[in-house]
C-alpha atoms as a PDB file:
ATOM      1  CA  UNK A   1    -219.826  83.586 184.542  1.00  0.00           C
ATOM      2  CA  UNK A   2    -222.766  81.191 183.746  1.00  0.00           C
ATOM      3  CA  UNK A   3    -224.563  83.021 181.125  1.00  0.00           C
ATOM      4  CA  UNK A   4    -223.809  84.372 177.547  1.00  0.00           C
ATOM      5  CA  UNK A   5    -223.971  88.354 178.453  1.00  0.00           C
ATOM      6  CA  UNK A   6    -221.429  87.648 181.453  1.00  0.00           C
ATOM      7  CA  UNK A   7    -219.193  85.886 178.920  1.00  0.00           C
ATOM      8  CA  UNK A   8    -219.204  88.816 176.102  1.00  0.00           C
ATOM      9  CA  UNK A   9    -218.305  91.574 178.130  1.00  0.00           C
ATOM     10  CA  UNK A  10    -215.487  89.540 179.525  1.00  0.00           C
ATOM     11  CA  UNK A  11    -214.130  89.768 176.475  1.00  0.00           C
ATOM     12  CA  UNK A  12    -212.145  92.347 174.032  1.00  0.00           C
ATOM     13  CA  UNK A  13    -213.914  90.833 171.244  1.00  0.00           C
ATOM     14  CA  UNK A  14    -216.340  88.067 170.636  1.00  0.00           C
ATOM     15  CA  UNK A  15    -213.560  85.404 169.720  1.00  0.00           C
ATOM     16  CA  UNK A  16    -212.805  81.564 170.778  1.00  0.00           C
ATOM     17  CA  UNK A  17    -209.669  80.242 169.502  1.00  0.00           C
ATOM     18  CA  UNK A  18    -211.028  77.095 168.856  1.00  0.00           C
ATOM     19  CA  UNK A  19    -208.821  73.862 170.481  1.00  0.00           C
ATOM     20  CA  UNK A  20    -207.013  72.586 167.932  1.00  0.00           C
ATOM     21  CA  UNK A  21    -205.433  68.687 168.171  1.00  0.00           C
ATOM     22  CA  UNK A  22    -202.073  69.134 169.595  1.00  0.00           C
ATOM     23  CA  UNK A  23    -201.259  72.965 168.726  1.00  0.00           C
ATOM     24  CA  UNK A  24    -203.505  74.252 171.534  1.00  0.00           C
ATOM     25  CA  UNK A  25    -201.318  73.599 174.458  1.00  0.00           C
ATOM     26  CA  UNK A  26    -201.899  75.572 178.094  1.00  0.00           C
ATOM     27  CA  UNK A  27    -199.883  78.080 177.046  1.00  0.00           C
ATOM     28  CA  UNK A  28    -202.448  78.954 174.205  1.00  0.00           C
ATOM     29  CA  UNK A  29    -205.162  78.678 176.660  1.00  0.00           C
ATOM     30  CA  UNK A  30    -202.881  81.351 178.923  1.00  0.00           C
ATOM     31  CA  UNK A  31    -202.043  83.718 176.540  1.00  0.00           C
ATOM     32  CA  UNK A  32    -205.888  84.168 175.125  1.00  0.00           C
ATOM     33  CA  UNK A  33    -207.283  84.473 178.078  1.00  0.00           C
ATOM     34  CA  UNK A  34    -204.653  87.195 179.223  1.00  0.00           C
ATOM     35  CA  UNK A  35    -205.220  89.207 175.679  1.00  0.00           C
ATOM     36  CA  UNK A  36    -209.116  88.832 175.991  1.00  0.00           C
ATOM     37  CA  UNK A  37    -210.249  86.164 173.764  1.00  0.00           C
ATOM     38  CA  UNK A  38    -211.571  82.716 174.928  1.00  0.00           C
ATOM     39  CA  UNK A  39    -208.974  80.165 174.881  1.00  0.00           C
ATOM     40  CA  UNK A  40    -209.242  76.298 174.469  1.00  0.00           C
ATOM     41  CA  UNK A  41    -207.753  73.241 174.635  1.00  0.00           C
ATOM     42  CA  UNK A  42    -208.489  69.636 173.742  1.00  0.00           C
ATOM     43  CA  UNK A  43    -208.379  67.737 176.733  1.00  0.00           C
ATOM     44  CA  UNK A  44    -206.656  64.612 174.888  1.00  0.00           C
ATOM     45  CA  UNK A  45    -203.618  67.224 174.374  1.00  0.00           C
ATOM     46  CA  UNK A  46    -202.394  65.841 177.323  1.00  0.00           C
ATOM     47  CA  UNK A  47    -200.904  62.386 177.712  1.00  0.00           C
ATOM     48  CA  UNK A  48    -203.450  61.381 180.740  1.00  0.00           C
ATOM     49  CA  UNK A  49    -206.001  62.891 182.981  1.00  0.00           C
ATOM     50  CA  UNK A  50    -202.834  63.293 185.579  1.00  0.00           C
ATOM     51  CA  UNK A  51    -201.314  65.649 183.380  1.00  0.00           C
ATOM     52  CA  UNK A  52    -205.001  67.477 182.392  1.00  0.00           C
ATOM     53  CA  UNK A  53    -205.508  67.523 185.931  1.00  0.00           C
ATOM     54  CA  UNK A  54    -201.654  69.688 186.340  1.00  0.00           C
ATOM     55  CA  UNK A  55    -202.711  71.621 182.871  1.00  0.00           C
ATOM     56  CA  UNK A  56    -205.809  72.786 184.744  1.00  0.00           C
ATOM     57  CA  UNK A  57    -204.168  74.084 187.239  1.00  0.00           C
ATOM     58  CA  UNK A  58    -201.253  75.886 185.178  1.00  0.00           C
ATOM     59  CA  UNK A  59    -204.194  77.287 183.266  1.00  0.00           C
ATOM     60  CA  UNK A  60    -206.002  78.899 186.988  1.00  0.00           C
ATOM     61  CA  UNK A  61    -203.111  80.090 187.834  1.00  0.00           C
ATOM     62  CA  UNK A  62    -202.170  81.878 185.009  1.00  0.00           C
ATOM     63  CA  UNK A  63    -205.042  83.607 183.282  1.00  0.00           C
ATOM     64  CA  UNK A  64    -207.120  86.708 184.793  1.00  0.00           C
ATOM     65  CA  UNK A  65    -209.662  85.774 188.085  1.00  0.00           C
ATOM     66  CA  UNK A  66    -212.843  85.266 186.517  1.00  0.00           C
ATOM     67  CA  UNK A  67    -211.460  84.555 183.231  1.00  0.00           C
ATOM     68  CA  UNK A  68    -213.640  82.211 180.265  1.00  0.00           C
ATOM     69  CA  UNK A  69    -212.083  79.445 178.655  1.00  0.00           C
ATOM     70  CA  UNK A  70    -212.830  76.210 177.867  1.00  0.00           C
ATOM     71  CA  UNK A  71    -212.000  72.104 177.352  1.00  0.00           C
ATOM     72  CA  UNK A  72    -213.000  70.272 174.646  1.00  0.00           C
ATOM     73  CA  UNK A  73    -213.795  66.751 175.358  1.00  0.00           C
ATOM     74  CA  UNK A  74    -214.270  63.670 172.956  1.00  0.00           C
ATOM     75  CA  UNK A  75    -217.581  62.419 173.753  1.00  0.00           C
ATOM     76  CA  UNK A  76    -217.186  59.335 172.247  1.00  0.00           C
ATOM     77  CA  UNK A  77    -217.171  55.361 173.203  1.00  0.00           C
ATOM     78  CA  UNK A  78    -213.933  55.219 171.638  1.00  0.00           C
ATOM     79  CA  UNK A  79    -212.718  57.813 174.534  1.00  0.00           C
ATOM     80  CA  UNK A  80    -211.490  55.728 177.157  1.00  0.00           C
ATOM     81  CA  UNK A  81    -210.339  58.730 179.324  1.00  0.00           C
ATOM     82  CA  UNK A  82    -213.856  60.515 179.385  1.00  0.00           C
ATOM     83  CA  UNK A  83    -215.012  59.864 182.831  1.00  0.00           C
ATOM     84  CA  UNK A  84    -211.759  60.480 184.267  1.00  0.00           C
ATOM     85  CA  UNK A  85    -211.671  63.528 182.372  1.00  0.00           C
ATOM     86  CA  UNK A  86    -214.686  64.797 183.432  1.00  0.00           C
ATOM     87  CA  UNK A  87    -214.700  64.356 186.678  1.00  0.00           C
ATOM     88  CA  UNK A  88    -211.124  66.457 186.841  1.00  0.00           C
ATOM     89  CA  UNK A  89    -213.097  69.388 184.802  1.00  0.00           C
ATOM     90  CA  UNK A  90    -215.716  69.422 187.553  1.00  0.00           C
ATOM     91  CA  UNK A  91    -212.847  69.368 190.164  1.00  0.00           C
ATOM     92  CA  UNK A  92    -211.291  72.457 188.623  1.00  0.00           C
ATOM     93  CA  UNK A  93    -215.102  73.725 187.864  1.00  0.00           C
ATOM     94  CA  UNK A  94    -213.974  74.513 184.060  1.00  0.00           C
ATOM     95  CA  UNK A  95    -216.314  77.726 182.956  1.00  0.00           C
ATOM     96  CA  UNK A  96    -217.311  75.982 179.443  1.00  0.00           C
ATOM     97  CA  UNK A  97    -216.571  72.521 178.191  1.00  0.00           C
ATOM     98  CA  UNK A  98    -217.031  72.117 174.272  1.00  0.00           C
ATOM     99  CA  UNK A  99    -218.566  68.656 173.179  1.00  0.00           C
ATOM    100  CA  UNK A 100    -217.777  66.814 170.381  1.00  0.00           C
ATOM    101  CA  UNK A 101    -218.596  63.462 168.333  1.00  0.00           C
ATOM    102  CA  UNK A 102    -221.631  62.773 170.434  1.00  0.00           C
ATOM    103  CA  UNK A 103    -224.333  65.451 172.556  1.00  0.00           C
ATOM    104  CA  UNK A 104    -224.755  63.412 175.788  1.00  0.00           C
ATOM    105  CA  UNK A 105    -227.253  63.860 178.513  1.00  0.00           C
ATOM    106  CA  UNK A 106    -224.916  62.503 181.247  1.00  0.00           C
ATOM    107  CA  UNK A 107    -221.883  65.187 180.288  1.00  0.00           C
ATOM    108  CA  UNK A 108    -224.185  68.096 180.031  1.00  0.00           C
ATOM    109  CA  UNK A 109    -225.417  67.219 183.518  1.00  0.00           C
ATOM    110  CA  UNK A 110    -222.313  66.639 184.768  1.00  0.00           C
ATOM    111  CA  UNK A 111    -220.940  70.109 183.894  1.00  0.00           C
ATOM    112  CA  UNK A 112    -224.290  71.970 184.721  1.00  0.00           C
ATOM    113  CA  UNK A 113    -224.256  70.309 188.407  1.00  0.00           C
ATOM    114  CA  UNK A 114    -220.709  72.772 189.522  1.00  0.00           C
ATOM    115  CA  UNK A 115    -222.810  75.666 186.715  1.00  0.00           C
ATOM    116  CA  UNK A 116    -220.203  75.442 183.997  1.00  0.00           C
ATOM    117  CA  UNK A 117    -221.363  75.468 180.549  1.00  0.00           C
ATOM    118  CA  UNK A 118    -221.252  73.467 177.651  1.00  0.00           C
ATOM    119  CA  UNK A 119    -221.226  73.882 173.726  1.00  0.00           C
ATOM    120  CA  UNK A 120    -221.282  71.453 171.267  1.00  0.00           C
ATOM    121  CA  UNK A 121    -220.087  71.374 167.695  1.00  0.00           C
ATOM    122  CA  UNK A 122    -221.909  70.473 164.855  1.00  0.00           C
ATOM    123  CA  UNK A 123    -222.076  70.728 161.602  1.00  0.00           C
ATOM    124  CA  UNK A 124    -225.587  69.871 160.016  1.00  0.00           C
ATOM    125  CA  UNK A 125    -228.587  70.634 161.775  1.00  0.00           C
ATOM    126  CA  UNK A 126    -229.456  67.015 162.374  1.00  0.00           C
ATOM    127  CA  UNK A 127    -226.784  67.045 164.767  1.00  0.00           C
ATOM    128  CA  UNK A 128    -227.334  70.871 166.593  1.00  0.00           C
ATOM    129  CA  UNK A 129    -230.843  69.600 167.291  1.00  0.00           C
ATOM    130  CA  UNK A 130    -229.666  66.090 169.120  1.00  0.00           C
ATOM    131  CA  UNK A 131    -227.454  68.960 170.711  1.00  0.00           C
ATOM    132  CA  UNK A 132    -230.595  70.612 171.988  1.00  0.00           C
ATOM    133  CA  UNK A 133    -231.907  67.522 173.290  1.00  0.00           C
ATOM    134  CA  UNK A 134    -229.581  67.045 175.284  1.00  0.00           C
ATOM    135  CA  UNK A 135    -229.941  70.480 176.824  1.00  0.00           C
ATOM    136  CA  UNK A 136    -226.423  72.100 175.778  1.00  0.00           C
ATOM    137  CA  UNK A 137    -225.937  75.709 176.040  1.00  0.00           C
ATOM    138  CA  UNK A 138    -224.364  76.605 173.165  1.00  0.00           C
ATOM    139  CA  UNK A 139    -223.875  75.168 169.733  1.00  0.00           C
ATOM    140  CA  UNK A 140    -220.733  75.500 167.556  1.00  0.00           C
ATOM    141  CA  UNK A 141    -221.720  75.670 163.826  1.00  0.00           C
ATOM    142  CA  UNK A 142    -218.675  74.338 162.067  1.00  0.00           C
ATOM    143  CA  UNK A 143    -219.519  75.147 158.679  1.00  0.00           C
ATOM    144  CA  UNK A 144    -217.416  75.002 155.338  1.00  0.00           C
ATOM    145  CA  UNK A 145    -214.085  76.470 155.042  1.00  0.00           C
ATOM    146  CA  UNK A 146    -213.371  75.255 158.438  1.00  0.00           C
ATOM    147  CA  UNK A 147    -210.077  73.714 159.723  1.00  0.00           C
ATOM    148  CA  UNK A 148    -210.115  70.199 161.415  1.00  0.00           C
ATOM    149  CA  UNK A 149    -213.463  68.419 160.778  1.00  0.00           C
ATOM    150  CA  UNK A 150    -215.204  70.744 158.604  1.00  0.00           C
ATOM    151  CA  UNK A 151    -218.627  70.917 157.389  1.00  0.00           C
ATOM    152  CA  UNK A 152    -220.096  71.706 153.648  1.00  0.00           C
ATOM    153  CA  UNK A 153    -222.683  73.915 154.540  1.00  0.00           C
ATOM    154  CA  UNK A 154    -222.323  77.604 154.096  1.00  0.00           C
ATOM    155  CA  UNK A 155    -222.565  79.406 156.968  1.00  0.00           C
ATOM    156  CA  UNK A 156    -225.492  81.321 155.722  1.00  0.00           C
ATOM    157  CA  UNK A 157    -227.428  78.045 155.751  1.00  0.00           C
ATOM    158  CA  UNK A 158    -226.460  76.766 158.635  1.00  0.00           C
ATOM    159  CA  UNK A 159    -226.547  79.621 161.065  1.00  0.00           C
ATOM    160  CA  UNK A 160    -230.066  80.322 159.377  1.00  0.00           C
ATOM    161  CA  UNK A 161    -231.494  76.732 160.421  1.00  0.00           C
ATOM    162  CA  UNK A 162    -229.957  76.484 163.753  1.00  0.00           C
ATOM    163  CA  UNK A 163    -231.892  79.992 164.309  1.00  0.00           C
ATOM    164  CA  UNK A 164    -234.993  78.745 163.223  1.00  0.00           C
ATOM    165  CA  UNK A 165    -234.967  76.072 166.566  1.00  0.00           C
ATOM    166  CA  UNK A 166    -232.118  77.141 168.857  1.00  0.00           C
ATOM    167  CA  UNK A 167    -231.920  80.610 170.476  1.00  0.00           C
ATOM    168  CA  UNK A 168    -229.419  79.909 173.024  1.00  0.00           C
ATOM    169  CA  UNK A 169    -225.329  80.688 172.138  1.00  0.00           C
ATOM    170  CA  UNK A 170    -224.107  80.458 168.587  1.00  0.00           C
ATOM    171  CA  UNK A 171    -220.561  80.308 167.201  1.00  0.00           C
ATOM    172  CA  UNK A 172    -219.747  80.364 163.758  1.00  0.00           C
ATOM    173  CA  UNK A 173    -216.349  78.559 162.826  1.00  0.00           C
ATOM    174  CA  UNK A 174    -215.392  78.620 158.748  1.00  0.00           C
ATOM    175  CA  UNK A 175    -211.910  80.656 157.888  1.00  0.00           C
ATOM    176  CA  UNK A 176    -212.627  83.291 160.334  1.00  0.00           C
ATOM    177  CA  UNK A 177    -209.667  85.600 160.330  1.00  0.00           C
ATOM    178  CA  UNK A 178    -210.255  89.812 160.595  1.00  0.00           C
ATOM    179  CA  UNK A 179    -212.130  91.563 162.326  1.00  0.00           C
ATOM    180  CA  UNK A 180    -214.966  92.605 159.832  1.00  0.00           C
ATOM    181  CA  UNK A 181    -215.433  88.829 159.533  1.00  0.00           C
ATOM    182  CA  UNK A 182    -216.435  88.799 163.939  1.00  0.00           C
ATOM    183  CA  UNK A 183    -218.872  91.198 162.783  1.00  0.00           C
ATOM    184  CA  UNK A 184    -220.219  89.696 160.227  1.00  0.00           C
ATOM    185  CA  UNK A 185    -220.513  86.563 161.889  1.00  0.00           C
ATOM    186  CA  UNK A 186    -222.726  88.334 164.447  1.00  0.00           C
ATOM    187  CA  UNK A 187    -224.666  89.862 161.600  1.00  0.00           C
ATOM    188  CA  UNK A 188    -225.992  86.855 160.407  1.00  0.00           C
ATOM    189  CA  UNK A 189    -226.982  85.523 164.031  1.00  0.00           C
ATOM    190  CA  UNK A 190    -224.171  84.124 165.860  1.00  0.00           C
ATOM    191  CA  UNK A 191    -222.736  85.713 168.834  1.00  0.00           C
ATOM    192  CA  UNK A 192    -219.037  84.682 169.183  1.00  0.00           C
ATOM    193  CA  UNK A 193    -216.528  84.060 166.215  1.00  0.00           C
ATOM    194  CA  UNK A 194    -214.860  80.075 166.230  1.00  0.00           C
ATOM    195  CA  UNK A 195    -211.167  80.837 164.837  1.00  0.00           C
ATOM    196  CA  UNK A 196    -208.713  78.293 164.678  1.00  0.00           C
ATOM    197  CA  UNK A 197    -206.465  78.457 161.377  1.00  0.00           C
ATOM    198  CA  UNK A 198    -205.765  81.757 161.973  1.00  0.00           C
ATOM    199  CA  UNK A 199    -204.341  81.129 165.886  1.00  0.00           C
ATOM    200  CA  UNK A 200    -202.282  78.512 164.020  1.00  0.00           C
ATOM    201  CA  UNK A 201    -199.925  81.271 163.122  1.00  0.00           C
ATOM    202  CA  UNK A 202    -199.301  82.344 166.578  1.00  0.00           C
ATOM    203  CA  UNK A 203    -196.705  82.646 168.603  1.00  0.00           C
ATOM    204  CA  UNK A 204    -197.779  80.502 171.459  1.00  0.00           C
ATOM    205  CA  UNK A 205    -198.928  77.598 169.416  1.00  0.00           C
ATOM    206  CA  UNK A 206    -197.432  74.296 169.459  1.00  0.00           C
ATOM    207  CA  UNK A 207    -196.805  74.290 165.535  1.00  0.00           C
ATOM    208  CA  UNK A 208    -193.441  74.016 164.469  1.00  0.00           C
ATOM    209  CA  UNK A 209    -192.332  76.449 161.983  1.00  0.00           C
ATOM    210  CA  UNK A 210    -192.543  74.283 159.077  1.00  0.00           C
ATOM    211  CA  UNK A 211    -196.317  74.185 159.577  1.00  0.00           C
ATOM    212  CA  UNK A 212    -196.554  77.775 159.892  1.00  0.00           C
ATOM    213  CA  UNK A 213    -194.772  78.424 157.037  1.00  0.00           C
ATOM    214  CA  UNK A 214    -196.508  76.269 155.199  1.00  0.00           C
ATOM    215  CA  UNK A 215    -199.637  78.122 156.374  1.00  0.00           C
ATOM    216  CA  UNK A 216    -198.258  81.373 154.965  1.00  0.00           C
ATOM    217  CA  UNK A 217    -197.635  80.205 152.038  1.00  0.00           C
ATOM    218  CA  UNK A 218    -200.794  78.248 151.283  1.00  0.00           C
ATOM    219  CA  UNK A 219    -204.267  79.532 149.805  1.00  0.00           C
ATOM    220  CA  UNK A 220    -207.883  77.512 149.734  1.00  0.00           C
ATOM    221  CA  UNK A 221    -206.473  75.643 146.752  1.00  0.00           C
ATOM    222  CA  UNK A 222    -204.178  74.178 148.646  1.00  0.00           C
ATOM    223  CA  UNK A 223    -206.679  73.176 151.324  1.00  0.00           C
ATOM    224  CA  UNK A 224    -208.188  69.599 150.569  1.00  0.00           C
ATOM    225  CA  UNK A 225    -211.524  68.112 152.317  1.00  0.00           C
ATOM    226  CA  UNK A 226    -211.286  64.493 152.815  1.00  0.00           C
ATOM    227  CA  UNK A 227    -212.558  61.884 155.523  1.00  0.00           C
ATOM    228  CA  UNK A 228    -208.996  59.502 154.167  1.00  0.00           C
ATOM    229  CA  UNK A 229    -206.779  60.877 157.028  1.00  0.00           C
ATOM    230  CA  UNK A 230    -209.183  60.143 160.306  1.00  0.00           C
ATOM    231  CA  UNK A 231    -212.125  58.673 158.291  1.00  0.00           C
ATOM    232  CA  UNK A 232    -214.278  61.767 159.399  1.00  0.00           C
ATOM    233  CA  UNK A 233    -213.922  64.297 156.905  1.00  0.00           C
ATOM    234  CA  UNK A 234    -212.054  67.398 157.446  1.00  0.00           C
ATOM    235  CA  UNK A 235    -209.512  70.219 155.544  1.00  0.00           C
ATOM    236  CA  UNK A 236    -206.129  69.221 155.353  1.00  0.00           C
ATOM    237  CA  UNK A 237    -203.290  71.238 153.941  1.00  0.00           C
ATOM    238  CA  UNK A 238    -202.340  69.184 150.386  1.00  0.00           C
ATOM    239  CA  UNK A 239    -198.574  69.876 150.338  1.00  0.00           C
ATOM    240  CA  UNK A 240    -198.026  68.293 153.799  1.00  0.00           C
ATOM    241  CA  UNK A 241    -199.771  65.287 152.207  1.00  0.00           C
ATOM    242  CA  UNK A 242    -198.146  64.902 149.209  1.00  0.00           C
ATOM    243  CA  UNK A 243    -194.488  65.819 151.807  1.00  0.00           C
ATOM    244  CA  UNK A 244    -195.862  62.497 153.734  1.00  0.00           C
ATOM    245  CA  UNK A 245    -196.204  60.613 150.042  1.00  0.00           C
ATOM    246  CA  UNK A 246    -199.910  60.668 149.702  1.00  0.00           C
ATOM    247  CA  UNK A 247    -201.267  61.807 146.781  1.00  0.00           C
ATOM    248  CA  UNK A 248    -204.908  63.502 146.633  1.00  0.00           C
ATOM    249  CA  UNK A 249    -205.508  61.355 143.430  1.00  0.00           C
ATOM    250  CA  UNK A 250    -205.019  58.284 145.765  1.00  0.00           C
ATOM    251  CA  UNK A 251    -207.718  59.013 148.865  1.00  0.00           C
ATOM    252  CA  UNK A 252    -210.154  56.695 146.505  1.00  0.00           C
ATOM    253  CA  UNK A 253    -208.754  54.158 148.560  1.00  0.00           C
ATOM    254  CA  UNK A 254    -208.733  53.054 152.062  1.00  0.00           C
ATOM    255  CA  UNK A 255    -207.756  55.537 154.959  1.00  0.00           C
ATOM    256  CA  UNK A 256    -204.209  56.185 156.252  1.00  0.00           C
ATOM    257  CA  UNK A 257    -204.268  54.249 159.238  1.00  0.00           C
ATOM    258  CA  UNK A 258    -203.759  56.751 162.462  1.00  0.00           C
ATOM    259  CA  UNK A 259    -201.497  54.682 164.072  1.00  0.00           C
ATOM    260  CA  UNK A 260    -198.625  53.667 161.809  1.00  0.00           C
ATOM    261  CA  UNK A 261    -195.924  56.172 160.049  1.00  0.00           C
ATOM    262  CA  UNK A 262    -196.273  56.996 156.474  1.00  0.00           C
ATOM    263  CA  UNK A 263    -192.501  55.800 154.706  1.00  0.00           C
ATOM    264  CA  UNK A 264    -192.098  59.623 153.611  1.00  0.00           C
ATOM    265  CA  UNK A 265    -190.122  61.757 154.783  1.00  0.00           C
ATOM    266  CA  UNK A 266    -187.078  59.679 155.831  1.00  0.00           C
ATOM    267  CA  UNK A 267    -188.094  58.757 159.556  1.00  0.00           C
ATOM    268  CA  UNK A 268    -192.031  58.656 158.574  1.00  0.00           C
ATOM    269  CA  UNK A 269    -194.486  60.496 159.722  1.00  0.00           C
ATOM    270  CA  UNK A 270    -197.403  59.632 161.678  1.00  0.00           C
ATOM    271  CA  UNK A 271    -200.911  61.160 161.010  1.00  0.00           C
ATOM    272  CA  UNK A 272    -201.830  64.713 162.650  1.00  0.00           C
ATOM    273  CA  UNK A 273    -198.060  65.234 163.322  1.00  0.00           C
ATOM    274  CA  UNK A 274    -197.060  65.367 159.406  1.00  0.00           C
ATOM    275  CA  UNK A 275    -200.703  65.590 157.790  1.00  0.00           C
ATOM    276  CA  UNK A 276    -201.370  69.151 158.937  1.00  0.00           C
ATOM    277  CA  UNK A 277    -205.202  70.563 158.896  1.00  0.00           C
ATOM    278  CA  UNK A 278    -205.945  73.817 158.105  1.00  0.00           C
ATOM    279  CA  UNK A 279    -208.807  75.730 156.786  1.00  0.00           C
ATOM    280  CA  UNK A 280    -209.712  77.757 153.834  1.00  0.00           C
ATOM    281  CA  UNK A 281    -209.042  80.833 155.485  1.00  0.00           C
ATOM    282  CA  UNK A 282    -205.029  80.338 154.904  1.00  0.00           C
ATOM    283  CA  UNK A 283    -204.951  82.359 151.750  1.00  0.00           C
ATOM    284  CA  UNK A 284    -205.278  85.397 154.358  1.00  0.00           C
ATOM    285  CA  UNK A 285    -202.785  84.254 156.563  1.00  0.00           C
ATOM    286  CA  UNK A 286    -199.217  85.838 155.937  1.00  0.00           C
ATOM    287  CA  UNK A 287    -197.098  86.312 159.301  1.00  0.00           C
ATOM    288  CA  UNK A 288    -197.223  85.243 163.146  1.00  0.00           C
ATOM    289  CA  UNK A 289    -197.878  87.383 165.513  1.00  0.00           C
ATOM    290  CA  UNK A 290    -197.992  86.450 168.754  1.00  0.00           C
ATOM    291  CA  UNK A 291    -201.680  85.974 170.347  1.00  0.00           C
ATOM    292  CA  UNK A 292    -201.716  89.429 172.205  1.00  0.00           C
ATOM    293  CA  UNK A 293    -200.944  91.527 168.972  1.00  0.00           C
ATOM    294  CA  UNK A 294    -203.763  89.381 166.928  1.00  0.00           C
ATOM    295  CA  UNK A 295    -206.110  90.464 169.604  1.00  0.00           C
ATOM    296  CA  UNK A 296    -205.321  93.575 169.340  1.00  0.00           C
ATOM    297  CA  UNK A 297    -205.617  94.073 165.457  1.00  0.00           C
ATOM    298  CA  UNK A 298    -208.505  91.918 165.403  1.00  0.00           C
ATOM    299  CA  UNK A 299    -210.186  94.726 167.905  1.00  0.00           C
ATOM    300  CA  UNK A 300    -209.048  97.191 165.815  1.00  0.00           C
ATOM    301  CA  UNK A 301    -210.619  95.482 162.973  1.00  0.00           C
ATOM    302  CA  UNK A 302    -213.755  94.954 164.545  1.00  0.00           C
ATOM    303  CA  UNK A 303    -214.247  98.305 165.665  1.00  0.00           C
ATOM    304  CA  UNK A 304    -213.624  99.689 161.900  1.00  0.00           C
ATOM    305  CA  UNK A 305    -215.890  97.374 160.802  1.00  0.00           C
ATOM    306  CA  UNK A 306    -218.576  98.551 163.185  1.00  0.00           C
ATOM    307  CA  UNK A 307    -217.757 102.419 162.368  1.00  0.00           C
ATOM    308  CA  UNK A 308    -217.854 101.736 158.790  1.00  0.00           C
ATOM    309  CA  UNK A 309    -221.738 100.589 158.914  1.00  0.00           C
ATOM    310  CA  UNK A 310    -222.726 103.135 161.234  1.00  0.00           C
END
């Protein structure tokens, strides 16, 4: 399954739930692959590369024979696990890996020597064409509205400019959540749809319920895009800020430091675990199906959508 065509018709419809820090667990991965989407999962979800290396083969054992999905790897300095954690991906020959903070030679290689793939996400085209370079397959175009680290570009501009230099595989990630948006996404040039906000509410993910309510209840002006959580910028939901004691008039200062606990609520609360992303896309979010029933109406969706334009 080394090529774009043998990926689509894999698939019910052309979705990725995109790996989300901490909520995308192997039982997300499972559960998308078994109701036709690709599923994901950051590899630093897991403690170590011992417990990747068991996740992996949870994941094999569970999902259809010949079934996409993908790890997404940190390929960073700052990642001390990555050459552990690639060489257990080639071990379990992982059918795409998805790149991020840095498009490296060495990786792609890596993966392309057992013929998996590999995507990377960007979000100007500065970045999708040092993604080139390095001979990727596929680029992610994270563009505005997006959960996690976000762009600002509309998705109009940036699909159009990574078309202009880049016909290889496309996603499109930017509050992706019914299925006339999968079409649309494909309309303007991509080939797969990048949701993550919307798999949020899901059964199988690892939110808790205060999260997903919270979700629910939210719209895009509740969504705030700031780099003063991680120091990259990304959308965060504001009323699990403001829970944590951080107010969006205050982010003029330095960022909340990652690895100590905020005094609010009682108990603290560290960053990623109380400061919840999400992406513009939440004002269309109102329940929580589990994975296999959001397949199933996003197919439905999608095939109105289709029908409707003839």
């Amino acid at each position: 399954m080394h090529d774009l065509k043998t990926v689509l018709t894999s698939l019910r419809v052309p979705v990725v739930a995109a790996p989300m820090f901490l909520l995308s667990q192997p039982e997300t991965v499972i559960a998308c692959c078994q109701a036709g989407v690709i599923g994901s999962m950051p590899a630093l979800n897991l403690r170590t590369s011992e417990a990747l290396d068991e996740a992996l083969t949870a994941i094999s054992a569970g999902i259809p024979a010949g079934a996409p999905y993908a790890i997404n790897l940190i390929v960073h300095p700052s990642n001390p696990r990555l050459k552990a954690d690639i060489a257990i991906v080639a071990k379990h020959r992982v059918p795409i890996v998805i790149t991020s903070l840095g498009a490296v030679a060495e990786v792609v290689d890596a993966v392309h020597a057992y013929g998996g793939l590999v995507w990377h996400d960007v979000t100007t085209r500065r970045h999708a064409e040092k993604a080139v370079a390095a001979g990727v397959d596929g680029i992610v175009a994270v563009a505005a509205g997006a959960g996690g680290h976000g762009g600002q570009l509309s998705p109009f501009a940036l699909v159009s400019e990574i078309r202009q230099f880049f016909d290889g595989t496309l996603l499109l990630g930017g509050a992706i959540n019914h299925g006339r948006d999968l079409l649309a996404a494909q309309v303007m040039g991509a080939d797969l749809a990048y949701m993550g906000t919307r798999f949020i509410n899901t059964q199988e993910s690892a939110a808790g319920d205060d999260y997903k309510a919270m979700v629910s209840a939210s719209s895009a002006s509740d969504v705030a895009y700031t780099d003063q959580v991680s120091g990259i910028p990304g959308n965060f939901l504001i009323p699990s800020l403001r829970a944590a004691g951080v107010e969006p008039r205050q982010w003029g200062g330095k960022p909340v430091d990652l690895g100590k606990e905020l005094s609010v609520p009682e108990g603290g609360a560290k960053a990623w675990k109380s400061l919840w992303s999400a992406g513009q896309g939440v004002g269309s979010i109102s329940d929580c199906p589990s994975v296999a029933e959001l397949v199933e109406r996003l197919e439905q969706e999608y095939q109105a959508a289709r029908e409707s334009i003839g």
